[in-house]
C-alpha atoms as a PDB file:
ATOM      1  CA  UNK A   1     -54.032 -27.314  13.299  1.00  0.00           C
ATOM      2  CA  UNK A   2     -54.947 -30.075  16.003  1.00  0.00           C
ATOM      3  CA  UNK A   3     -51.007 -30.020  17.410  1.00  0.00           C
ATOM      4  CA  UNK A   4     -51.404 -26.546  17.903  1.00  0.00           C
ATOM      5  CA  UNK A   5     -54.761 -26.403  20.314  1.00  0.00           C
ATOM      6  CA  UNK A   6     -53.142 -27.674  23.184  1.00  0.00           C
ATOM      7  CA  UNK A   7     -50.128 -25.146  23.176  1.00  0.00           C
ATOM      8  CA  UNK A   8     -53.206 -22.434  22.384  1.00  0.00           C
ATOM      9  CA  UNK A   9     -55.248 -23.966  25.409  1.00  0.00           C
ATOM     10  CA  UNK A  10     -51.816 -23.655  27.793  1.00  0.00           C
ATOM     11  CA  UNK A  11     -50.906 -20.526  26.726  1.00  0.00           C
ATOM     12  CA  UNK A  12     -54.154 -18.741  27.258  1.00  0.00           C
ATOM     13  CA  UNK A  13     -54.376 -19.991  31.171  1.00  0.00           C
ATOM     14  CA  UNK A  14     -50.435 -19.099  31.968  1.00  0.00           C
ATOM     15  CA  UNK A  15     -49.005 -15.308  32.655  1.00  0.00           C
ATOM     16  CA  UNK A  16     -47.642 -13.061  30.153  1.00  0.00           C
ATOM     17  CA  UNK A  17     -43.729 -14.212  28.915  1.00  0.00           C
ATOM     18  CA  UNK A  18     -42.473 -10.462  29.686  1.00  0.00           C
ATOM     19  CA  UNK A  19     -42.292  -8.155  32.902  1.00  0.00           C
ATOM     20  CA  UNK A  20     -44.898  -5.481  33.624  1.00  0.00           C
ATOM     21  CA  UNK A  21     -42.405  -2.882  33.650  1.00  0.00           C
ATOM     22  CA  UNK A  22     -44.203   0.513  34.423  1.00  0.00           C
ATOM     23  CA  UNK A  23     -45.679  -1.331  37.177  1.00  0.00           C
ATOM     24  CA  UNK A  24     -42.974  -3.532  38.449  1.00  0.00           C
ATOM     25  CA  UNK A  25     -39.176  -2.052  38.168  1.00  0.00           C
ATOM     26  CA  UNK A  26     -36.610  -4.531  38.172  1.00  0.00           C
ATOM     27  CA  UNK A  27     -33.728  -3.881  40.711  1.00  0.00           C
ATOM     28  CA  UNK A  28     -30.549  -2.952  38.768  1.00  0.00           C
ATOM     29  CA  UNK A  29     -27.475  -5.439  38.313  1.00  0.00           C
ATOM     30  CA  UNK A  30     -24.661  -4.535  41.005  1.00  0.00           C
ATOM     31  CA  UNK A  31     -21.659  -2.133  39.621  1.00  0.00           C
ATOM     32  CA  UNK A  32     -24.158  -1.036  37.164  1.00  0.00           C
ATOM     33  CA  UNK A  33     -23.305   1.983  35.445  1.00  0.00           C
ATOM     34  CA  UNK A  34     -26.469   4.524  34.360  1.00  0.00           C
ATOM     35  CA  UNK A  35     -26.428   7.908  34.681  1.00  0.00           C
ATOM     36  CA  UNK A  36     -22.914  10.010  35.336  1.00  0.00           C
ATOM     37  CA  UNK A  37     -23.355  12.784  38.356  1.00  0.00           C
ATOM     38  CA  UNK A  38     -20.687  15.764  38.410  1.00  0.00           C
ATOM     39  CA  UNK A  39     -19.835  17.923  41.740  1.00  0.00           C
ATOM     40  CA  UNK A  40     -18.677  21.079  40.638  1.00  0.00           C
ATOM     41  CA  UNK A  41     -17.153  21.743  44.419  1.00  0.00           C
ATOM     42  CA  UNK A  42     -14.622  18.866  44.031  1.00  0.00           C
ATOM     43  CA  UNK A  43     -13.614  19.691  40.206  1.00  0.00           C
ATOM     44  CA  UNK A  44     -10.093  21.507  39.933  1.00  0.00           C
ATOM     45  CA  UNK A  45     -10.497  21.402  35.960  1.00  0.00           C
ATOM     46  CA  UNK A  46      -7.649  18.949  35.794  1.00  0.00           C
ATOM     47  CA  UNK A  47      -8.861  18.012  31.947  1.00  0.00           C
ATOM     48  CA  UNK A  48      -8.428  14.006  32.752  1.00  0.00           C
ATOM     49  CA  UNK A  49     -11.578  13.680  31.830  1.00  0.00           C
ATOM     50  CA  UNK A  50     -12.182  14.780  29.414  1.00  0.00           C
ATOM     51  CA  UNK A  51      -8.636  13.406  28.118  1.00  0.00           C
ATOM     52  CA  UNK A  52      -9.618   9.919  28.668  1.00  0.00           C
ATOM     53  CA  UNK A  53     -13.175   9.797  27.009  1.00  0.00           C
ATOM     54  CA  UNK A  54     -13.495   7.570  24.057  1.00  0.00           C
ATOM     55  CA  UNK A  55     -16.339   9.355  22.549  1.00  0.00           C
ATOM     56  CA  UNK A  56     -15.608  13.229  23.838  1.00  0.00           C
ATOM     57  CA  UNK A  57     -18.826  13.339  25.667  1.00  0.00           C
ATOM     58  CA  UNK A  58     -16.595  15.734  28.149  1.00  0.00           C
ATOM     59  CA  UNK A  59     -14.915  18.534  26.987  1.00  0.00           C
ATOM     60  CA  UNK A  60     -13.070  21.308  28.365  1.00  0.00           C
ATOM     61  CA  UNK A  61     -13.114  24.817  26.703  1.00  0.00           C
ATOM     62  CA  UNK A  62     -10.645  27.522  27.538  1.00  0.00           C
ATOM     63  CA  UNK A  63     -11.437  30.802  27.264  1.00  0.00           C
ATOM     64  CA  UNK A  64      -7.816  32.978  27.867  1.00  0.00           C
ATOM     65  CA  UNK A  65      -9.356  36.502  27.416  1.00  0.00           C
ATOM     66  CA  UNK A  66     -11.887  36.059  30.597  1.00  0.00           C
ATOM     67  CA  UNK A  67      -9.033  33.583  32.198  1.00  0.00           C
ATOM     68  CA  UNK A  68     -11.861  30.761  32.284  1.00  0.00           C
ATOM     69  CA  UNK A  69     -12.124  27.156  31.682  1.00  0.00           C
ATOM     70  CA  UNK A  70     -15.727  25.571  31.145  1.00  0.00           C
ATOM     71  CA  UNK A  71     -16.681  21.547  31.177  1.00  0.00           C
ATOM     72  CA  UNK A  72     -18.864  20.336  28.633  1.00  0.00           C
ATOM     73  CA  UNK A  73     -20.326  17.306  28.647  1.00  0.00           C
ATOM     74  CA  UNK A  74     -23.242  15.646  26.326  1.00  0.00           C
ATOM     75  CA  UNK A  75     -24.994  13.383  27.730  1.00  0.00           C
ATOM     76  CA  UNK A  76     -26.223  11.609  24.536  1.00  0.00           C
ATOM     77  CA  UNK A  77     -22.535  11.158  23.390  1.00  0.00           C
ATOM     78  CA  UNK A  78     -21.731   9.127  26.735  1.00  0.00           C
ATOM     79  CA  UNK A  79     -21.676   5.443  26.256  1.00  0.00           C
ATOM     80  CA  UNK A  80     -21.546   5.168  30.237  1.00  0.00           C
ATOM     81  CA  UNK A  81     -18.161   3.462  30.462  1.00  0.00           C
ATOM     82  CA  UNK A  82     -16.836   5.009  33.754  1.00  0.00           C
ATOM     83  CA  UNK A  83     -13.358   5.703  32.738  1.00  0.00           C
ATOM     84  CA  UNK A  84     -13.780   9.711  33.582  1.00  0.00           C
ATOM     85  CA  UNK A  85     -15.058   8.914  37.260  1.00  0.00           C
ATOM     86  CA  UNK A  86     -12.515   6.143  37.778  1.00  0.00           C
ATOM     87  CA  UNK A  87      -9.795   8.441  37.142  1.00  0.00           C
ATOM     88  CA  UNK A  88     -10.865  11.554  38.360  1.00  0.00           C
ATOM     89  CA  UNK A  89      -8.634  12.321  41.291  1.00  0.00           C
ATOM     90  CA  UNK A  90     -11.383  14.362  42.865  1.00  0.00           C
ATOM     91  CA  UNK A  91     -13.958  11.925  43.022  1.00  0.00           C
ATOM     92  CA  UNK A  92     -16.032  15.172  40.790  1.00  0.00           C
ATOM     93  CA  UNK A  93     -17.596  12.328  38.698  1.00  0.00           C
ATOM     94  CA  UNK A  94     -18.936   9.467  39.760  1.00  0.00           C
ATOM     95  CA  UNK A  95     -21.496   6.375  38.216  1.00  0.00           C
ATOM     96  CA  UNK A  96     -25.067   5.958  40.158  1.00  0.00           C
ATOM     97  CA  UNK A  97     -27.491   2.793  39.371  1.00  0.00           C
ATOM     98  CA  UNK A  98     -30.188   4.987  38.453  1.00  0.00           C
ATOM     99  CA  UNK A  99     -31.271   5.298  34.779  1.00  0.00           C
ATOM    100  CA  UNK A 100     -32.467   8.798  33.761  1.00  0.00           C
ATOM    101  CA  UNK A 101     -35.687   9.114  32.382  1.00  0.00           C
ATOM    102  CA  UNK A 102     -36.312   9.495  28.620  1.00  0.00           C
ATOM    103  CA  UNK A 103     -35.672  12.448  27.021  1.00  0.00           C
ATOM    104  CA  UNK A 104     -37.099  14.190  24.064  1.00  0.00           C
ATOM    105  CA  UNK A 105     -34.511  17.133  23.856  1.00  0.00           C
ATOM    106  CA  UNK A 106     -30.884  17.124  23.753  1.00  0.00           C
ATOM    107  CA  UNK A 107     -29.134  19.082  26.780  1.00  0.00           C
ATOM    108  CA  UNK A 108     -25.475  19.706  27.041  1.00  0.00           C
ATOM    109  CA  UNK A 109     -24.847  20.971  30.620  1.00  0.00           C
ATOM    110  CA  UNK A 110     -21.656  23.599  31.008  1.00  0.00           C
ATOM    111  CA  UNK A 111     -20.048  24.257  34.347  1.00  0.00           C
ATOM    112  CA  UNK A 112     -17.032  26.691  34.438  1.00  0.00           C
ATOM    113  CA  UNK A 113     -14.462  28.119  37.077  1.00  0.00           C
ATOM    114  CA  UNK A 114     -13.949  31.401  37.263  1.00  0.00           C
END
């Protein structure tokens, strides 16, 4: 018990050992990859997309009676790699720094051509 009351003395006049993060953000890493954003302008429903995905977080549905395709993509099934925006030839996806804030209900967003 002695050995101890000097670390207990140190510790108890020195700052906390982890970042005040609501009140302090930290500045992200450079080429980080967080949150995917979609233009719906550039997109010619090429499919590469949603071709390359490893987990199928983007998927394109055809629908031949209406003569319409619609994207799908879940967010929650994205592991954020970037393949789909470094391949897109539109530059319709692309990676921001950004993280999204948390959510408590899952949201697939659909965008279609028609």
């Amino acid at each position: 018990m002695p050995f101890m009351t000097s670390n207990v003395i140190k510790n108890f006049f020195t700052g906390p050992a982890t970042r005040p993060y609501p009140f302090v953000k930290r500045q992200p890493f450079p080429r980080a990859r967080a949150r995917l954003l979609y233009n719906p302008a550039r997109c010619r429903f090429c499919g590469i997309c949603a071709n390359i995905c490893p987990t199928q977080a983007i998927k394109m549905q055809e629908d031949r009676e209406n003569l319409r395709i619609e994207r799908v993509y879940d967010s929650f099934a994205c592991i954020y790699c970037g393949r789909c925006a470094e391949l897109c030839p539109n530059s319709a996806l692309r990676m921001q720094v950004d993280h999204l804030e948390p959510a408590d209900r899952k949201a697939v967003v659909r965008s279609g051509s028609k």
